[in-house]
C-alpha atoms as a PDB file:
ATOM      1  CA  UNK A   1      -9.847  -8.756  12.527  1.00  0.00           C
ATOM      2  CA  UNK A   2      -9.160  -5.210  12.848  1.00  0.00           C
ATOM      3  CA  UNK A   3     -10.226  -4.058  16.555  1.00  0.00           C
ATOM      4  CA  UNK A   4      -6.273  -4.209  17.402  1.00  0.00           C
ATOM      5  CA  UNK A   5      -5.317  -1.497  15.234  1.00  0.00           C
ATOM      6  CA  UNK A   6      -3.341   2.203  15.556  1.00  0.00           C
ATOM      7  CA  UNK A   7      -5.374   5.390  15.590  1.00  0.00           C
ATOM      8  CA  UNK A   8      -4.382   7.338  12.668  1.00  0.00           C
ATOM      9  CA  UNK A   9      -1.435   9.395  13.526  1.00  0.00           C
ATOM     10  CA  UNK A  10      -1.583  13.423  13.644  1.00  0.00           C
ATOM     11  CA  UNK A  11       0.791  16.287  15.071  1.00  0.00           C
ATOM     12  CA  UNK A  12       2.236  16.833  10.896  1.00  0.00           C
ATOM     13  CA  UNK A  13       5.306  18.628  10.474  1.00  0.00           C
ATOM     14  CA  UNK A  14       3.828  20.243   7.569  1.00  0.00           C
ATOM     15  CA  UNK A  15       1.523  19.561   4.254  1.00  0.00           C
ATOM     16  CA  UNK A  16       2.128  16.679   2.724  1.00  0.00           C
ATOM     17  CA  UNK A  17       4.285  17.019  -0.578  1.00  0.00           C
ATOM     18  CA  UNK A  18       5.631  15.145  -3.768  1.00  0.00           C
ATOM     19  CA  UNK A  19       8.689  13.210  -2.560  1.00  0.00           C
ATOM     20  CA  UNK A  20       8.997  11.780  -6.330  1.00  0.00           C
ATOM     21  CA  UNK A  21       7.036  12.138  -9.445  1.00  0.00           C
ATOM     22  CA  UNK A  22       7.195   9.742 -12.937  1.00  0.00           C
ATOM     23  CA  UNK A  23       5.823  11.003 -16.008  1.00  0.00           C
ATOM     24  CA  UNK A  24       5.580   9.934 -19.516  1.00  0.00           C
ATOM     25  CA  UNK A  25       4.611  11.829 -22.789  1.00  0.00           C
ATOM     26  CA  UNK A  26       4.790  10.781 -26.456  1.00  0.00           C
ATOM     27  CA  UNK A  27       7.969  10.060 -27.503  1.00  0.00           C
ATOM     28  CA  UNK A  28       7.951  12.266 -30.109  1.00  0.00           C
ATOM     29  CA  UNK A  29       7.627  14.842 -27.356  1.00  0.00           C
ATOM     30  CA  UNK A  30      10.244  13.733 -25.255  1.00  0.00           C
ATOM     31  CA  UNK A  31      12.818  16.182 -26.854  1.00  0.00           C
ATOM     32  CA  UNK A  32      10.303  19.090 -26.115  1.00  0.00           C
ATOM     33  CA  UNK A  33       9.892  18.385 -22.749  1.00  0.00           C
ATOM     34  CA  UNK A  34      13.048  18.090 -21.643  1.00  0.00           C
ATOM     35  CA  UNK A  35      13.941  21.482 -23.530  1.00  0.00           C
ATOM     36  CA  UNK A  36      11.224  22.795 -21.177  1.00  0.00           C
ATOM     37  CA  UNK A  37      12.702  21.320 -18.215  1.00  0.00           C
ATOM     38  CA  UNK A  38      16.405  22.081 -18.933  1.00  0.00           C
ATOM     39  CA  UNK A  39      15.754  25.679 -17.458  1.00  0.00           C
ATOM     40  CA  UNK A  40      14.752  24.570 -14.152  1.00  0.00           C
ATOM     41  CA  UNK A  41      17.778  21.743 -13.872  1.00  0.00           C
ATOM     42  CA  UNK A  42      19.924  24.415 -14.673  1.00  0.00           C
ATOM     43  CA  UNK A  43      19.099  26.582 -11.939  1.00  0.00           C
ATOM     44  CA  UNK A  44      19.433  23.309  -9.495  1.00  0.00           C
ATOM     45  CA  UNK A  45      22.437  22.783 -10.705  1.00  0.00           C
ATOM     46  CA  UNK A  46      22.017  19.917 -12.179  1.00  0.00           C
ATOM     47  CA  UNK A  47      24.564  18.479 -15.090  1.00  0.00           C
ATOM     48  CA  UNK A  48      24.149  15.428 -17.163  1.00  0.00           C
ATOM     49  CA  UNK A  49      26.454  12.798 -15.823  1.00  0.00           C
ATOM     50  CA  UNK A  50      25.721  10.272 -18.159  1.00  0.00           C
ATOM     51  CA  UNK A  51      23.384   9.768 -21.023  1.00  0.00           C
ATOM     52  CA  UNK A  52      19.755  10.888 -19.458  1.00  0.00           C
ATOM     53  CA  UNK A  53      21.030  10.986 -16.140  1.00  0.00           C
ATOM     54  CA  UNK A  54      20.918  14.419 -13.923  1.00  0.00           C
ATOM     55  CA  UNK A  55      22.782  14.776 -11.128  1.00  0.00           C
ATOM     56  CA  UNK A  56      22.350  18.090  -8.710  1.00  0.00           C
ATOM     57  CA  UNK A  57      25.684  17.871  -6.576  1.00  0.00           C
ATOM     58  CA  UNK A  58      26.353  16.131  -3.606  1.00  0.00           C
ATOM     59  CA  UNK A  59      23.314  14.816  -2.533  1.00  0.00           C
ATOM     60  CA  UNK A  60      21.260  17.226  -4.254  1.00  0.00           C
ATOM     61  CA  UNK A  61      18.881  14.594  -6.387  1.00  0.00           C
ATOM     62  CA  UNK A  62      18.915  13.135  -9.954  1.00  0.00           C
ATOM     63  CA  UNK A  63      16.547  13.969 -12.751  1.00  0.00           C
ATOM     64  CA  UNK A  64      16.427  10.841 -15.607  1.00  0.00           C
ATOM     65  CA  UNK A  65      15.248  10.782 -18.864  1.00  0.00           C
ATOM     66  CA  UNK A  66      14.934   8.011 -21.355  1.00  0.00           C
ATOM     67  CA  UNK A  67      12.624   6.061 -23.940  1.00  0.00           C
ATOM     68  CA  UNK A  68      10.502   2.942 -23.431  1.00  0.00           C
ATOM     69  CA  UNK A  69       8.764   2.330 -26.408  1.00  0.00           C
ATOM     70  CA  UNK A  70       5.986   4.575 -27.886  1.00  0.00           C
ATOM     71  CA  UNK A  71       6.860   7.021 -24.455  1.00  0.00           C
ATOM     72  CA  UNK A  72       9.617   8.967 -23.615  1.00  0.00           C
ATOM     73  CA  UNK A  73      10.048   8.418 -19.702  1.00  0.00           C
ATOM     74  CA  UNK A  74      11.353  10.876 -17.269  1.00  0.00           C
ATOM     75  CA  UNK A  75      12.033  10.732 -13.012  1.00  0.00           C
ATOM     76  CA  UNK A  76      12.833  13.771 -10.770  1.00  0.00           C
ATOM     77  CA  UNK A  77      13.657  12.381  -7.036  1.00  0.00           C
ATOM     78  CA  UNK A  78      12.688  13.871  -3.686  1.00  0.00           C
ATOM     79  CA  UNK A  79      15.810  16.520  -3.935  1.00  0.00           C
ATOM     80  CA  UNK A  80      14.988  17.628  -7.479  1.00  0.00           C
ATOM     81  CA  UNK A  81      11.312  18.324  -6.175  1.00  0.00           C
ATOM     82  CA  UNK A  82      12.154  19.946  -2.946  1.00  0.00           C
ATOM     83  CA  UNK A  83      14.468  22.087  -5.019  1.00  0.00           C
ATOM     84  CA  UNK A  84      12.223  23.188  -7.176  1.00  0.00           C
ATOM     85  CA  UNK A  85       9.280  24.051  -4.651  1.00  0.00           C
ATOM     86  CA  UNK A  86      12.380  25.873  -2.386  1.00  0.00           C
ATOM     87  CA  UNK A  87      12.763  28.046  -6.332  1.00  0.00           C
ATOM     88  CA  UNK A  88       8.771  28.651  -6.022  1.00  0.00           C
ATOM     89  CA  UNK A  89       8.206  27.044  -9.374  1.00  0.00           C
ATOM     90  CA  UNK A  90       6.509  23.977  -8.661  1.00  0.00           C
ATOM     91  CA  UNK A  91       3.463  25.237 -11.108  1.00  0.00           C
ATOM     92  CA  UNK A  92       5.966  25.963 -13.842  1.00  0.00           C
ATOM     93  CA  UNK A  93       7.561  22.938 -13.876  1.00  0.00           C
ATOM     94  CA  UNK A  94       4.776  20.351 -13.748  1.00  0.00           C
ATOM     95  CA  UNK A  95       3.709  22.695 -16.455  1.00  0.00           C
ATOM     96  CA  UNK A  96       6.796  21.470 -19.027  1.00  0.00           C
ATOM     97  CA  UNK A  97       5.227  18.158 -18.826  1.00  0.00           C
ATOM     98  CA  UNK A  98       1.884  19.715 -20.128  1.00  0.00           C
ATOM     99  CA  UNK A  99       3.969  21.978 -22.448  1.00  0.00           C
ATOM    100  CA  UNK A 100       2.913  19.481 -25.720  1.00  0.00           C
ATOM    101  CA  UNK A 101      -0.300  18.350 -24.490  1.00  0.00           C
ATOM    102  CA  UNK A 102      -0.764  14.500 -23.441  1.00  0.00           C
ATOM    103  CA  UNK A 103       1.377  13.647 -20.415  1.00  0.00           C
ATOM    104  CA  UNK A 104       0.768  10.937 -17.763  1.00  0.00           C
ATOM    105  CA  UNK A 105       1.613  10.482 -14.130  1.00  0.00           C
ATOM    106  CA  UNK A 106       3.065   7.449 -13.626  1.00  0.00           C
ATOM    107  CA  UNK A 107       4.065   7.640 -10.449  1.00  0.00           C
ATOM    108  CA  UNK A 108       3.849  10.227  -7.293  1.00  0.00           C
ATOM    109  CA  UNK A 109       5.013   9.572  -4.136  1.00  0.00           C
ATOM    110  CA  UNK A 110       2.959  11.767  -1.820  1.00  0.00           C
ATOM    111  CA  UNK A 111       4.332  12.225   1.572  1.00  0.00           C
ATOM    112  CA  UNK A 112       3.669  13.573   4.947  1.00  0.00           C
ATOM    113  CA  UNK A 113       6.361  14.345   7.972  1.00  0.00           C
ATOM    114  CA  UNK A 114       5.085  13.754  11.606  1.00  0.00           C
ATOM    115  CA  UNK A 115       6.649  15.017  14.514  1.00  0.00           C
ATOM    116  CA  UNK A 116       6.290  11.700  16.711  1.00  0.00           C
ATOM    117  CA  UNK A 117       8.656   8.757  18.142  1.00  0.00           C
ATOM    118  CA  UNK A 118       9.056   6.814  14.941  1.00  0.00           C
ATOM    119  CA  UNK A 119      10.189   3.398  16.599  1.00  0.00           C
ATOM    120  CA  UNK A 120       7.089   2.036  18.696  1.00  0.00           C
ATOM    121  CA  UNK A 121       4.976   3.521  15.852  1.00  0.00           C
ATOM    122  CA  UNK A 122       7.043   1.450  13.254  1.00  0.00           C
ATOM    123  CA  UNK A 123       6.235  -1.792  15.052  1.00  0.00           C
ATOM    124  CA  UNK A 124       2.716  -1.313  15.853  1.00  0.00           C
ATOM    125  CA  UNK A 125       2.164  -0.704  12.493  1.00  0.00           C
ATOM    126  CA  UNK A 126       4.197  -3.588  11.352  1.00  0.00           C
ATOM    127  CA  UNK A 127       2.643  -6.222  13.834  1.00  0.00           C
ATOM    128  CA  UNK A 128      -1.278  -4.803  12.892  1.00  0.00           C
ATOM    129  CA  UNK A 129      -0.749  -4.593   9.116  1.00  0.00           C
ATOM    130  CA  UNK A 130       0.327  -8.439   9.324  1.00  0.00           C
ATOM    131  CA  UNK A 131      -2.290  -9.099  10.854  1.00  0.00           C
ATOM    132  CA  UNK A 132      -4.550  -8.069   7.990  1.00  0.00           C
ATOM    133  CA  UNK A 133      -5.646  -4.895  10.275  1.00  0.00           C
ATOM    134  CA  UNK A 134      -4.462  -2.157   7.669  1.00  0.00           C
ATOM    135  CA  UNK A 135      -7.075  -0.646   5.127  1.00  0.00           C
ATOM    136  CA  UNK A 136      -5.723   1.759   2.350  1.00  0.00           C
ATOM    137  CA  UNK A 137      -8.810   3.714   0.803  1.00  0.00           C
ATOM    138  CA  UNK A 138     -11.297   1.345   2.341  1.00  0.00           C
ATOM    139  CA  UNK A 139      -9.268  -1.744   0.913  1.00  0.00           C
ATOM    140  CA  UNK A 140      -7.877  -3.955   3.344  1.00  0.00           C
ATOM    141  CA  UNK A 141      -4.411  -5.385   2.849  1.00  0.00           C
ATOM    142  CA  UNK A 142      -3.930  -8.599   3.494  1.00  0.00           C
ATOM    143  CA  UNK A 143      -1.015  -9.613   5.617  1.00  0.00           C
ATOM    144  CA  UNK A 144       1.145 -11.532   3.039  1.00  0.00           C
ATOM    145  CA  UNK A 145       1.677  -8.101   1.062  1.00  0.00           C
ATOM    146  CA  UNK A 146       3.522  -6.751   4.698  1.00  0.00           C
ATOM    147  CA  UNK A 147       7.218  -6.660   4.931  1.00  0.00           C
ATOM    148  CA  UNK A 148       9.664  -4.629   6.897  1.00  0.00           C
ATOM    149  CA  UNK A 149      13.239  -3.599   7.046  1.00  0.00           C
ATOM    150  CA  UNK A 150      14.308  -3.689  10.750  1.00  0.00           C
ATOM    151  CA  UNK A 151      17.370  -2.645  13.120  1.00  0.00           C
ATOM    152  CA  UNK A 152      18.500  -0.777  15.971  1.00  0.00           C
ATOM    153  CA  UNK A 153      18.626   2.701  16.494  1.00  0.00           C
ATOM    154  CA  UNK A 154      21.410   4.660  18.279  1.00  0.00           C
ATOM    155  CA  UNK A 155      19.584   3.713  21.199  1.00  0.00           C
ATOM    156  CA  UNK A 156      18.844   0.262  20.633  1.00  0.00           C
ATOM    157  CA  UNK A 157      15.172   0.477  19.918  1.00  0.00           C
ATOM    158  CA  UNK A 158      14.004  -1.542  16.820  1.00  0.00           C
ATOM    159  CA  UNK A 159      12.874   0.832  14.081  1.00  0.00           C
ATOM    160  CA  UNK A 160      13.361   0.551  10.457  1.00  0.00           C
ATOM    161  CA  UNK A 161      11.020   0.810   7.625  1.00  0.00           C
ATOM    162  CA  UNK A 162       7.527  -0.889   6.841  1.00  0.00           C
ATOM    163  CA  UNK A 163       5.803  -1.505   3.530  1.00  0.00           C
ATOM    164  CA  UNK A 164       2.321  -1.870   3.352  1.00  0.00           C
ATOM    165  CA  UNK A 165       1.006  -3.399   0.383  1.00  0.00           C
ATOM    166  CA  UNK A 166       1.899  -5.576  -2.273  1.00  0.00           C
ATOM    167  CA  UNK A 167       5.184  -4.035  -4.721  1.00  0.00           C
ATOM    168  CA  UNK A 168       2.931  -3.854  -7.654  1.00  0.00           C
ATOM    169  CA  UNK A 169      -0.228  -2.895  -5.670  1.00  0.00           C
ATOM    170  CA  UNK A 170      -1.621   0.334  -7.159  1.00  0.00           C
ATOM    171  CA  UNK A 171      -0.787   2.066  -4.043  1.00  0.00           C
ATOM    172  CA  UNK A 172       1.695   1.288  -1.465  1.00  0.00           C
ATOM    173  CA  UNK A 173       2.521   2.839   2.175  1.00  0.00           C
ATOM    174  CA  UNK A 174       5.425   3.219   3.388  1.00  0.00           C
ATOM    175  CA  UNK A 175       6.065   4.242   6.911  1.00  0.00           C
ATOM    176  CA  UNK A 176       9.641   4.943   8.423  1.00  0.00           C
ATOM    177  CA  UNK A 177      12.009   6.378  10.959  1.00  0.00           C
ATOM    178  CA  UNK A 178      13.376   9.528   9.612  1.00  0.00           C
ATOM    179  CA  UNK A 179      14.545  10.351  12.019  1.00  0.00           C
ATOM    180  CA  UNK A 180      17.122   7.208  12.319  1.00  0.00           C
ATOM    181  CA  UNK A 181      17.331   7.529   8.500  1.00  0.00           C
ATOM    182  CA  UNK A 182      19.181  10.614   8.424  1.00  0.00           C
ATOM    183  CA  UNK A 183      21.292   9.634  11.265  1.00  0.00           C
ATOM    184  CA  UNK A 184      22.353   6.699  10.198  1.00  0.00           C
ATOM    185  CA  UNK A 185      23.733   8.459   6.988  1.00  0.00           C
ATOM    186  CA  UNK A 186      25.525  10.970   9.254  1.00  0.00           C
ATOM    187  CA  UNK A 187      23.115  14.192   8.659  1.00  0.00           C
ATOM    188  CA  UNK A 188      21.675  16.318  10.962  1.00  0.00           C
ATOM    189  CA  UNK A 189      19.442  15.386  13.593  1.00  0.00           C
ATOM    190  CA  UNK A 190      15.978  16.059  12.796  1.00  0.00           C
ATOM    191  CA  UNK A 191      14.150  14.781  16.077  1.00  0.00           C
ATOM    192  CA  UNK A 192      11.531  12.194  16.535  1.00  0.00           C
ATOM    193  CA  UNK A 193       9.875  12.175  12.904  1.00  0.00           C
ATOM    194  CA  UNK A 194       8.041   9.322  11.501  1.00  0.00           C
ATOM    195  CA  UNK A 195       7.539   9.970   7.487  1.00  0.00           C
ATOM    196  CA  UNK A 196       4.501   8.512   5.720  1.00  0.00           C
ATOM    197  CA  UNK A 197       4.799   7.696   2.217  1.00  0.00           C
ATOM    198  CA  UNK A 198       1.861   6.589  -0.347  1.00  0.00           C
ATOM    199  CA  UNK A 199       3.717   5.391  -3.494  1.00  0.00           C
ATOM    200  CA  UNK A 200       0.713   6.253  -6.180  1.00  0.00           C
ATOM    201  CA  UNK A 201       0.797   4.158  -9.567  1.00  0.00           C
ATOM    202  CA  UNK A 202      -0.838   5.144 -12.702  1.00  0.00           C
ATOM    203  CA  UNK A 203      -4.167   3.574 -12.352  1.00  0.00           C
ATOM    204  CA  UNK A 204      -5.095   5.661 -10.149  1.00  0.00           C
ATOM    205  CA  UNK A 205      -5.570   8.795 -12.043  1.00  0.00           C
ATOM    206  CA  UNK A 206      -3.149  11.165 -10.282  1.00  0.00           C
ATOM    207  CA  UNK A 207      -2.606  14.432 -12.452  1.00  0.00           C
ATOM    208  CA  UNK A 208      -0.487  17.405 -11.862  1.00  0.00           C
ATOM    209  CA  UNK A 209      -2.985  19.301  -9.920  1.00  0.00           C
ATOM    210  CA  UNK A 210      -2.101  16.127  -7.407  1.00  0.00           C
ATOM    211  CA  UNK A 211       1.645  16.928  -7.691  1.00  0.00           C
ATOM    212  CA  UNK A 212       1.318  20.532  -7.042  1.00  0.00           C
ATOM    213  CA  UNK A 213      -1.237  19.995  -4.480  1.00  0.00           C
ATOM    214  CA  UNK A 214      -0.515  16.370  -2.917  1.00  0.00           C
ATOM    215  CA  UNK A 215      -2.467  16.688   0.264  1.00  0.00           C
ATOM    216  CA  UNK A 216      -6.475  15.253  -0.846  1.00  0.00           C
ATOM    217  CA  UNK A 217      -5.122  12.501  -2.717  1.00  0.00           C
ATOM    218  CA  UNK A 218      -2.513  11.992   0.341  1.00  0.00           C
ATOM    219  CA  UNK A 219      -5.570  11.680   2.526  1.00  0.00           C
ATOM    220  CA  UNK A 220      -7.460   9.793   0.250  1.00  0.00           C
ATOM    221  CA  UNK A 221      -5.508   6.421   0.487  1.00  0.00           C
ATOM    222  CA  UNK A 222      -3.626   7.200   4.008  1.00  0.00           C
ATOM    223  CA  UNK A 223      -6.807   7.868   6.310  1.00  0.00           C
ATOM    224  CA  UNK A 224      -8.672   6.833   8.353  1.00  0.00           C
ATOM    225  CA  UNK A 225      -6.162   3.776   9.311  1.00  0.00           C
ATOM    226  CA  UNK A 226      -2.595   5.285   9.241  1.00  0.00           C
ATOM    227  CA  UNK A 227      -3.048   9.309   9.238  1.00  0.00           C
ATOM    228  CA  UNK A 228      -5.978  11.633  10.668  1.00  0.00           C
ATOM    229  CA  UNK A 229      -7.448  13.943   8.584  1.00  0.00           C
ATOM    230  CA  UNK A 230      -6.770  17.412   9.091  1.00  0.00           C
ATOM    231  CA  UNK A 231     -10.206  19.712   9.361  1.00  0.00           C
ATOM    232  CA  UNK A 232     -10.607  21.681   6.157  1.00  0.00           C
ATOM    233  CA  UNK A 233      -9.488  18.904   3.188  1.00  0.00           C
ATOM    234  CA  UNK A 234     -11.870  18.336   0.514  1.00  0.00           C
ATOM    235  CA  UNK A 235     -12.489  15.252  -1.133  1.00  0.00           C
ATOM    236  CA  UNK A 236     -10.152  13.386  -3.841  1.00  0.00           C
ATOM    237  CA  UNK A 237     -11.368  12.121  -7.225  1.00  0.00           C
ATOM    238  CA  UNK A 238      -8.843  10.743  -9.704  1.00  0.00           C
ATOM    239  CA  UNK A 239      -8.481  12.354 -12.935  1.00  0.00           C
ATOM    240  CA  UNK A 240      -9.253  15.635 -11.820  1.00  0.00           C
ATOM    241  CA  UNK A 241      -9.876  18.595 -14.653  1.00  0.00           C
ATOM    242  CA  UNK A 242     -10.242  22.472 -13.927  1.00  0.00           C
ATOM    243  CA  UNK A 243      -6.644  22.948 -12.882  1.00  0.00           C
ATOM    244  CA  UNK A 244      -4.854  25.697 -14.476  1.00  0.00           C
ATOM    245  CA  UNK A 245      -1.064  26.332 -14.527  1.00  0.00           C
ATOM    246  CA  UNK A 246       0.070  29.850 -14.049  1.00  0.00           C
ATOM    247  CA  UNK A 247       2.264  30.976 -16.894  1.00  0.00           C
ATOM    248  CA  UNK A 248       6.097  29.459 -17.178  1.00  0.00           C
ATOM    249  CA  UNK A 249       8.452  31.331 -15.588  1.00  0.00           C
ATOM    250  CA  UNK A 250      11.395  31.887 -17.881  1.00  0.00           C
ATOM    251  CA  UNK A 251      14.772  32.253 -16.279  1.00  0.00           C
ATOM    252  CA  UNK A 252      16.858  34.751 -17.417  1.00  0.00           C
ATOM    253  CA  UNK A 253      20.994  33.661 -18.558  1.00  0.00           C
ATOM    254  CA  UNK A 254      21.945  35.827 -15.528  1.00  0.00           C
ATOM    255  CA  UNK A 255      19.844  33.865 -13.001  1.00  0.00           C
ATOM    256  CA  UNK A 256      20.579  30.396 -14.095  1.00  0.00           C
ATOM    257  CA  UNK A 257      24.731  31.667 -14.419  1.00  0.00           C
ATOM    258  CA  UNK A 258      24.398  33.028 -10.668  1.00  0.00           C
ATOM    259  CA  UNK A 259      23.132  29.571  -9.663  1.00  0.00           C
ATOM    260  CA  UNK A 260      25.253  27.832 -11.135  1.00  0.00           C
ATOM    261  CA  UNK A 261      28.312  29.730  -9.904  1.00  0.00           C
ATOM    262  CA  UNK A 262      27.047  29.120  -6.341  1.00  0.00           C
ATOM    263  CA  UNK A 263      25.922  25.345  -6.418  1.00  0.00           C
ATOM    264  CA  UNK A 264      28.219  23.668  -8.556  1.00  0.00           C
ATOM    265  CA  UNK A 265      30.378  21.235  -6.933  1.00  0.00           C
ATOM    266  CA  UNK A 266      33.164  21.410 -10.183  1.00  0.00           C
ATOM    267  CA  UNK A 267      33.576  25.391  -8.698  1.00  0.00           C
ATOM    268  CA  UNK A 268      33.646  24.302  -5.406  1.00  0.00           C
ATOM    269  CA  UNK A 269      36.059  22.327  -6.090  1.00  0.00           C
ATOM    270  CA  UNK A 270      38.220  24.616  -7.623  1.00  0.00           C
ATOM    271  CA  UNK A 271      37.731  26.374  -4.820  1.00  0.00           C
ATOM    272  CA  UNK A 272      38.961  23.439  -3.071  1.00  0.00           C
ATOM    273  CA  UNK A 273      41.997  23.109  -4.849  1.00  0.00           C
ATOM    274  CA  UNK A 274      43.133  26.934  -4.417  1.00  0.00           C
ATOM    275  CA  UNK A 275      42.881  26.994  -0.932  1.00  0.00           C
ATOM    276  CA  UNK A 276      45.118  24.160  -1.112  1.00  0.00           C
ATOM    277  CA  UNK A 277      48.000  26.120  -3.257  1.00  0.00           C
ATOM    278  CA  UNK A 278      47.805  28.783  -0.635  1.00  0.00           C
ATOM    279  CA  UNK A 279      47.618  32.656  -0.829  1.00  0.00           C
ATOM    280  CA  UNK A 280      48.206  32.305  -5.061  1.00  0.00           C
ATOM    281  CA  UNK A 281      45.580  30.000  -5.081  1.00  0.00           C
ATOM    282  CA  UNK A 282      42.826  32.406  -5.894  1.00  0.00           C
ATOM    283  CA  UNK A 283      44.982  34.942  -8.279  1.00  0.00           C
ATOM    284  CA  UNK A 284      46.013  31.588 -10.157  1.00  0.00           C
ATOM    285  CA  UNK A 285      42.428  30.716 -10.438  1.00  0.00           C
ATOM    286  CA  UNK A 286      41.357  33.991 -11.316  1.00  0.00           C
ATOM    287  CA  UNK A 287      44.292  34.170 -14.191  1.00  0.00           C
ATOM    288  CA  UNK A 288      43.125  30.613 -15.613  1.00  0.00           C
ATOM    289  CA  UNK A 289      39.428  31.723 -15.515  1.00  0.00           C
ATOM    290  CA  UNK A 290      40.074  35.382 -17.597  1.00  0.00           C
ATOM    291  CA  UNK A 291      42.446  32.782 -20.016  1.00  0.00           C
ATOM    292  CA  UNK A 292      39.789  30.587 -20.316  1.00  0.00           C
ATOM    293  CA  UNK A 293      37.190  33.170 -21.413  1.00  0.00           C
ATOM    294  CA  UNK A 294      39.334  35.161 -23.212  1.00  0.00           C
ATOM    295  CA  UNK A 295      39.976  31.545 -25.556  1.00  0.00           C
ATOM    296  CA  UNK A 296      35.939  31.011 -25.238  1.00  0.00           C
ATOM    297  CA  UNK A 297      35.126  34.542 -26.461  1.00  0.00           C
ATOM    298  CA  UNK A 298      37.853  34.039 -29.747  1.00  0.00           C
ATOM    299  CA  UNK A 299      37.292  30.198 -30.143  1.00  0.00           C
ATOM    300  CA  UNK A 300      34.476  30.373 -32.642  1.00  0.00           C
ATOM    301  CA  UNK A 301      34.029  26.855 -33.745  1.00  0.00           C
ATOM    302  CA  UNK A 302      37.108  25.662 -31.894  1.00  0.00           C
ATOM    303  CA  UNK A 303      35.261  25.159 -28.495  1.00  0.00           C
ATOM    304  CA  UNK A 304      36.233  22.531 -26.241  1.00  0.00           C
ATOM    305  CA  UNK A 305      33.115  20.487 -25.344  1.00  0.00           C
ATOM    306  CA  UNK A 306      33.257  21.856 -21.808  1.00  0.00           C
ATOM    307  CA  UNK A 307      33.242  25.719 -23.260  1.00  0.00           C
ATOM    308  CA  UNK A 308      30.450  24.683 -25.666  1.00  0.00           C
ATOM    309  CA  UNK A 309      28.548  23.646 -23.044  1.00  0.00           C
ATOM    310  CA  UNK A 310      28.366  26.624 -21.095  1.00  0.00           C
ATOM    311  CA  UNK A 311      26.612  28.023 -24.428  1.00  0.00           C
ATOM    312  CA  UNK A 312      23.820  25.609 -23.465  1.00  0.00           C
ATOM    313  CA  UNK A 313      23.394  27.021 -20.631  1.00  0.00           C
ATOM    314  CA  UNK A 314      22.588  30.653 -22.018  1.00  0.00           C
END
């Protein structure tokens, strides 16, 4: 029965966007690919922590890469993306994926901020999608395939998290408080914001055109029952050709050093360490820096690993 159900929400923050893409190419490709992408994780950053793992900073996201069989498998997480759209390179990077040809999207979660009070909204939802009053691109999910993750808020309101449809369902909503989510991790207040998710498998023909530009295929599974359609958005259809990719962006050595000097939490925490010593504390660091490029410049082959990795970088 579906008369007791919630209008499709409006009043967006902004456009939706990709909160986290999955990809797979050929695994002979794999080392390719991630050559292509190294530029970009650079400039985030980033640093492998551990074989195929990417980490940028504190809090800043992870990038992973590995091998599954026939397919080399990689993972950037909402951070990594928002980075990279806050560099203006979006394009360029889904474009390293594309850089040897077949690619496929096996996951993108497309994702849409609403400026709203997320708790009553969370239980509506919750109490009509178990109910079997929830359709997702004109399919209706059944009520078994509803769960939520439920608490109180710093003002004792139940909120939480709901997921609508089943965990290996081709597509699956999630709606939540973000609000309380950031809060409850002890970051900034945002203000009333309920987040809309749509967790997009591979079956359903997503391509990078969808990553870039999230907001039809966004539409396409969250309206009419849980989001409104803004005026103006065309039609979805998976699988989509026509899209071109603007030509890759190639960072110079002198923009990916400068980023790296400002975001890396090893610098800050020198940093750290010579405001601790007191007024010396800088000098000192200063000396040990001009030793330690003075040993990098005349090491030749006898580079530490950490000096030979800063040759990566260039």
């Amino acid at each position: 029965m579906r008369s007791e159900r919630p209008l499709g929400i409006a009043y967006r923050l902004a456009e939706p966007f990709c909160d986290y893409l999955g990809v797979t190419v050929p695994k002979g490709d794999g080392p390719f690919v991630l050559d292509a992408l190294k530029p970009f994780l650079d400039v985030l950053g980033a640093k492998e922590v551990s074989p195929g793992l990417y980490r940028a900073g504190e809090g800043g996201g992870t990038f992973k890469h590995s091998e599954r069989g026939q397919v080399a498998v990689f993972g950037a997480s909402g951070q990594i993306m928002a980075g990279v759209r806050s560099m203006g390179s979006l394009p360029e990077f889904c474009m390293a994926f594309a850089s040897r040809g077949a690619h496929r999207i096996t996951r993108l979660d497309a994702a849409c901020d609403y400026s709203v009070d997320a708790p009553p909204l969370v239980r509506s939802f919750y109490r009509v999608a178990s109910a079997g009053g929830i359709q997702i691109s004109r399919k209706t999910v059944a009520g078994h395939d509803v769960r939520a993750e439920l608490g109180l808020n710093f003002r004792g309101e139940e909120t939480g998290t709901v997921y609508i449809g089943a965990r290996h369902s081709r597509v699956l909503a999630v709606l939540y408080d973000k609000q309380w989510e950031r809060v409850s991790r002890g970051l900034s207040d945002p203000g009333p914001m309920l987040r809309v998710e749509l967790r997009i498998k591979a079956q359903c023909g997503a391509t990078l055109r969808d990553v870039v530009s999230p907001e039809r295929v966004f539409y396409h599974y969250a309206a009419p029952d849980i989001c409104k359609v803004p005026s103006g958005v065309g039609d979805w259809s998976p699988n989509a050709e026509g899209f071109v990719l603007p030509e890759r962006h190639e960072f110079t050595p002198a923009e990916r050093m400068s980023f790296l000097a400002r975001e890396s939490t090893d610098v800050r925490r020198l940093f750290e360490l010579a405001a601790t010593i007191g007024p010396e504390g800088f000098p000192m660091l200063q000396r040990e820096l001009l030793a330690r490029w003075k040993r990098f410049t005349q090491g030749g082959m006898g580079q530490s690993p950490i000096e030979a990795s800063v040759v990566t970088v260039h």
